[in-house]
Protein backbone atom coordinates (compact mmCIF):
# COMPACT_ATOMS: atom_id res chain seq x y z
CA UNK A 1 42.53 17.83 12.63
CA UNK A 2 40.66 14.71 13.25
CA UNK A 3 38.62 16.08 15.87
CA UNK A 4 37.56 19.05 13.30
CA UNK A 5 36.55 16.74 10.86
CA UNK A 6 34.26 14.83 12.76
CA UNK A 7 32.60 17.90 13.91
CA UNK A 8 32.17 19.09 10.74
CA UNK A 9 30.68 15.98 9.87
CA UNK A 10 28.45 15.78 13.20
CA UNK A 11 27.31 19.70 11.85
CA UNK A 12 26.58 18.51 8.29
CA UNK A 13 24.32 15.54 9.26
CA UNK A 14 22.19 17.21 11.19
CA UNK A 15 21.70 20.21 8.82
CA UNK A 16 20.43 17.50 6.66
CA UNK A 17 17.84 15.65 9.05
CA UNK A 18 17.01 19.15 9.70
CA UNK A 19 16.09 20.06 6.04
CA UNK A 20 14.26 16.55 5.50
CA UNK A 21 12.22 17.41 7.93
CA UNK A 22 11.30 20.73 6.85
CA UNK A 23 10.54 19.26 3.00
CA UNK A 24 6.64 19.85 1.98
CA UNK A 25 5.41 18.11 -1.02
CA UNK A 26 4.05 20.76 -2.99
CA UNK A 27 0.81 20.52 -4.21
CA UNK A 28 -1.29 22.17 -7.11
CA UNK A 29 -4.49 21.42 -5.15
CA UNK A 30 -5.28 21.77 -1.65
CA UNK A 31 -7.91 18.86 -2.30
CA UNK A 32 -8.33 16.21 -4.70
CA UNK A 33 -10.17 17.38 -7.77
CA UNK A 34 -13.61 16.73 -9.12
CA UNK A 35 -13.30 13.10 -9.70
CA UNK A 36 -13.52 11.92 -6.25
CA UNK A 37 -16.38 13.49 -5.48
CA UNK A 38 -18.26 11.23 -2.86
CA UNK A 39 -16.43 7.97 -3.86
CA UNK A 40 -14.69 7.82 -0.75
CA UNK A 41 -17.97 8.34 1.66
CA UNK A 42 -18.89 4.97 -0.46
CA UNK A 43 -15.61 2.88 -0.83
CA UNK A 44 -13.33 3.89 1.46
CA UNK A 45 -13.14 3.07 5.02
CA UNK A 46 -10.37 2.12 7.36
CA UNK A 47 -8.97 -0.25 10.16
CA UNK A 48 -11.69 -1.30 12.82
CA UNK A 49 -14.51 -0.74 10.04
CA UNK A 50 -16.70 -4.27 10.45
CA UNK A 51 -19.86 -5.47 8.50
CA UNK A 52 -22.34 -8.29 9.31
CA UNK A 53 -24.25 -9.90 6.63
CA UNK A 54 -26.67 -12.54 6.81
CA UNK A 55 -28.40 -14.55 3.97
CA UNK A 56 -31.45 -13.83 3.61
CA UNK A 57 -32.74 -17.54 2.58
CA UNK A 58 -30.87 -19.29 4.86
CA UNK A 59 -30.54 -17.00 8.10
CA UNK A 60 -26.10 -17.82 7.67
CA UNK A 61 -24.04 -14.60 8.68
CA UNK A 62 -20.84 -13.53 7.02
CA UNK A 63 -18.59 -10.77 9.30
CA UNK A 64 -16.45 -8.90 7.26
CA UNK A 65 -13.28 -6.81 8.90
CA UNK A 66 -11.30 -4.51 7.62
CA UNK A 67 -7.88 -5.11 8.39
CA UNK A 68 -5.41 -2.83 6.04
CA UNK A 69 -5.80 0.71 4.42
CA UNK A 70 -4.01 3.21 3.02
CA UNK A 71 -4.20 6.52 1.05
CA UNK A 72 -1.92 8.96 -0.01
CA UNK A 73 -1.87 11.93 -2.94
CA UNK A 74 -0.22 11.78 -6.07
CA UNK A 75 0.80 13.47 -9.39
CA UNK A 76 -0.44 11.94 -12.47
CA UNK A 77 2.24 12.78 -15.23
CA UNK A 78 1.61 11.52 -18.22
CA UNK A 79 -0.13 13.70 -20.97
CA UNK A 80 -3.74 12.70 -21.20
CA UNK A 81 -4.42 13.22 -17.47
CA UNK A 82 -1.87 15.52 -16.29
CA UNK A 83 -4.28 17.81 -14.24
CA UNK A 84 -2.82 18.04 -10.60
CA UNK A 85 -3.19 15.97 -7.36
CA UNK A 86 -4.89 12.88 -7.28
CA UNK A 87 -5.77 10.68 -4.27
CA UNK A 88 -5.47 7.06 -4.23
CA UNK A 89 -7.06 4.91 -1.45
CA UNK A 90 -7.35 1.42 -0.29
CA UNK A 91 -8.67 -1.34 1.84
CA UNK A 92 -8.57 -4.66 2.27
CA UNK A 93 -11.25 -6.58 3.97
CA UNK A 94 -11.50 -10.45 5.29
CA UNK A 95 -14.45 -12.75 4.63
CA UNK A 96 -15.00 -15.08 7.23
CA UNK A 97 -18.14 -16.81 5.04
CA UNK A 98 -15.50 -17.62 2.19
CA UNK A 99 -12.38 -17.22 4.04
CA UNK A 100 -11.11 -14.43 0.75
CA UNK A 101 -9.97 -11.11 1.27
CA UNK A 102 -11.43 -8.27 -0.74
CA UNK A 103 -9.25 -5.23 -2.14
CA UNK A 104 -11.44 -2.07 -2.51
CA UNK A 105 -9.26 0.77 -4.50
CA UNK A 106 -10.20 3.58 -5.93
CA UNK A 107 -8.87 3.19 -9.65
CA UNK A 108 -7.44 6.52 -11.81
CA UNK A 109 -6.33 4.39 -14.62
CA UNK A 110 -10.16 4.88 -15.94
CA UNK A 111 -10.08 8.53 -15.88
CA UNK A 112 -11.27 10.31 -18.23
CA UNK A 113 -10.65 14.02 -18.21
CA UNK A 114 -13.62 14.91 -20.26
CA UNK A 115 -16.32 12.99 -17.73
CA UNK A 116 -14.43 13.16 -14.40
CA UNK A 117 -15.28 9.41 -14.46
CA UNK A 118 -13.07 7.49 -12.24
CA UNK A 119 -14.39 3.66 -10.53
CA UNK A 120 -13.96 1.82 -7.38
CA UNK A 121 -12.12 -1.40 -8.00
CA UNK A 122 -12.89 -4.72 -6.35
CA UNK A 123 -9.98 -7.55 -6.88
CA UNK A 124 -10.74 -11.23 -4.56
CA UNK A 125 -8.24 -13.29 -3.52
CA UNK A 126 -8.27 -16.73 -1.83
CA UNK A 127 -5.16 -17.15 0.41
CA UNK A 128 -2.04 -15.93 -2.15
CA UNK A 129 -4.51 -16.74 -5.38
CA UNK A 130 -6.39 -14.11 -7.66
CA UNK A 131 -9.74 -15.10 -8.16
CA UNK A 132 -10.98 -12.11 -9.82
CA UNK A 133 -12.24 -8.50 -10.23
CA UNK A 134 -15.12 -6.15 -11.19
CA UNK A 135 -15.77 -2.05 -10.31
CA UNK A 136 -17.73 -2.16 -8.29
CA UNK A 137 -19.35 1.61 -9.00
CA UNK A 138 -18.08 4.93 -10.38
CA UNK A 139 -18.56 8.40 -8.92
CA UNK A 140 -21.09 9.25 -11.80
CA UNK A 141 -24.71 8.52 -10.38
CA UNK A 142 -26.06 9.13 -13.97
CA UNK A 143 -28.64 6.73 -16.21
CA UNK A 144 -27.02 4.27 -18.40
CA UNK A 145 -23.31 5.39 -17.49
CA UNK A 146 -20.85 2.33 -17.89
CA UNK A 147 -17.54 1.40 -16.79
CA UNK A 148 -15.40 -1.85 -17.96
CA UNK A 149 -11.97 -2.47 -15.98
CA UNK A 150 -9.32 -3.75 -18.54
CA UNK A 151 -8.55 -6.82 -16.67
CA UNK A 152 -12.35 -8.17 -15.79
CA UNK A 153 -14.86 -9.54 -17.82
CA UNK A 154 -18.46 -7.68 -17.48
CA UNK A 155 -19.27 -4.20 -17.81
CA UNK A 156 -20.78 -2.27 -14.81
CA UNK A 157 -23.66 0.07 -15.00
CA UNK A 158 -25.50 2.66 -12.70
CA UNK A 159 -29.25 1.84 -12.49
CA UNK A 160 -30.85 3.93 -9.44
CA UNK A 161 -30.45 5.97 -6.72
CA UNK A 162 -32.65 6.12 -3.34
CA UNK A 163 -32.88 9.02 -0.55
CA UNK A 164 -33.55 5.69 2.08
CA UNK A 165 -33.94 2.46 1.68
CA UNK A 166 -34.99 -0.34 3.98
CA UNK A 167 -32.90 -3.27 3.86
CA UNK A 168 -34.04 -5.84 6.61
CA UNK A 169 -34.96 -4.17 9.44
CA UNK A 170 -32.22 -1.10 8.85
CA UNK A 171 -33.08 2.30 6.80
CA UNK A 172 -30.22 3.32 4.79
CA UNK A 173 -29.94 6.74 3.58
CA UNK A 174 -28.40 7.89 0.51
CA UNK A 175 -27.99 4.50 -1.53
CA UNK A 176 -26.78 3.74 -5.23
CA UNK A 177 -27.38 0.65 -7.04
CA UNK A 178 -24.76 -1.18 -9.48
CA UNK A 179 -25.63 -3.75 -11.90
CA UNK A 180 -22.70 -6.03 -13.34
CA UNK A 181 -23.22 -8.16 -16.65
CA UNK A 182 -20.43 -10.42 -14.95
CA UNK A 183 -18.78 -10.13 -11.66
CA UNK A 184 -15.67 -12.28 -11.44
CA UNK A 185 -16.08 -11.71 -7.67
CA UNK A 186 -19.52 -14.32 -7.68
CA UNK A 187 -18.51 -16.54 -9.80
CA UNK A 188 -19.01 -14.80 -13.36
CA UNK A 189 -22.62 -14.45 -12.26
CA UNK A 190 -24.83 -11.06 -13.24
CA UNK A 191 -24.96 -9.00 -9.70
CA UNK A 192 -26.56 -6.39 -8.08
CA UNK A 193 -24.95 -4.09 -5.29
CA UNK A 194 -26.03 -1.47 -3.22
CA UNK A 195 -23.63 1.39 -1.46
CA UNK A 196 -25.00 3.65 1.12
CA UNK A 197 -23.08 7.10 1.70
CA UNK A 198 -20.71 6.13 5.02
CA UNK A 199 -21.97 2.82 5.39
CA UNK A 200 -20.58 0.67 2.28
CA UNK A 201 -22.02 -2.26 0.35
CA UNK A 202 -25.42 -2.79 2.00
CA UNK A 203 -26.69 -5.42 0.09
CA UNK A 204 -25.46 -8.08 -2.64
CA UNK A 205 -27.92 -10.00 -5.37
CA UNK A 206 -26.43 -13.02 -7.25
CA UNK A 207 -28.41 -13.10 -9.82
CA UNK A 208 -27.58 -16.89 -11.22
CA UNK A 209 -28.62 -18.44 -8.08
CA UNK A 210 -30.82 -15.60 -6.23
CA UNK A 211 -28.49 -15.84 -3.08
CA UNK A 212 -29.23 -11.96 -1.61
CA UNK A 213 -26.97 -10.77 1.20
CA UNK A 214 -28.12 -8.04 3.59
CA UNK A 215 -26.66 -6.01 5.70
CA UNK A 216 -27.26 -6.40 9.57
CA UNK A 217 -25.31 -5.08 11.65
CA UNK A 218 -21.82 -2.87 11.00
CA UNK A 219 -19.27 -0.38 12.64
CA UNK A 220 -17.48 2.08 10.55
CA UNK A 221 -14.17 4.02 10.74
CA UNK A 222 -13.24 6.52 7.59
């Protein structure tokens, strides 16, 4: 008898592992929807991914490496955004300049259904302290559009768009510009940034002290 219940047992468990393993989370979308759009070709990228800046003014270089990532889909299900699959994404990134870690996310609690607008969040931290946040840009690459996280002082706007643009001695192709009234991430100071389509931030303006940094030289994984 004991012998048939162990079996029985033995049987059961792996029917179980077996049907774990066969579970698919089902998805209303194949892909995320519309609000991605080509967010992550700007603000995503994953382990390995490395940037070199250098300031301009005085010729000091900054490597940043990313060192974390992650990104998964989701279901949003409250009322007001209940539309299907969403993707969230992540990365976090090490100064060695300011010794801080940066944490890029993509951020859904902005969406708006009616716009598709949806930003990419910036959050700094020194060691285990918050220093601060902005967005750093949205998906929408239209005149005038605006986007305030909850949590940050500043608003951030899109001002222009460029096919190339030469930054240094490097053409980037397919770059946005940001403006933000105050970025918690310099200091409260009024910034500039510039994102170029599977590259990432190419160049950062501080606008209280005209410190510019540009990138020089980079690898990328996404």
């Amino acid at each position: 008898m004991k012998k048939s219940f162990v079996f029985i047992v033995f049987v059961f468990t792996l029917l179980l592992f077996n049907s774990c393993g066969k579970f698919e989370y089902e998805k209303y979308y194949e892909v995320p929807p519309a609000p991605l759009a080509d967010l992550p070709a700007y603000s995503y990228f994953k382990t390995g991914t490395y940037w070199v800046y250098k300031d301009s003014a005085s010729g000091v270089e900054d490597s940043v490496y990313v060192f974390a990532d992650t990104s998964y889909l989701y279901h949003q299900t409250n009322t007001t955004q209940e539309e299907g699959d969403y993707m969230f994404y992540g990365f976090r990134a090490y100064s060695n300049y300011d010794s801080c870690v940066y944490y890029y996310s993509i951020s859904m609690g902005n969406y708006i259904l009616t716009t598709k607008e949806v930003g990419a969040l910036l959050r700094k931290y020194k060691q285990t302290d918050y220093i601060g946040a902005t967005y750093t840009m949205t998906n929408r690459f239209i005149d005038g559009d605006q986007i305030i996280y909850y949590a940050a002082q500043g608003i951030t706007y899109y001002k222009q768009s460029y096919d190339s643009l030469l930054i240094g001695t490097n053409v980037f192709r397919n770059v946005v510009k940001f403006h933000h009234t105050k970025d918690e991430t310099m200091e409260l100071s009024p910034s500039n940034v510039y994102f170029s389509k599977h590259v990432g931030l190419v160049r950062k303006e501080k606008l209280s002290t005209n410190q510019i940094w540009e990138l020089v030289r980079y690898q990328v994984i996404q």
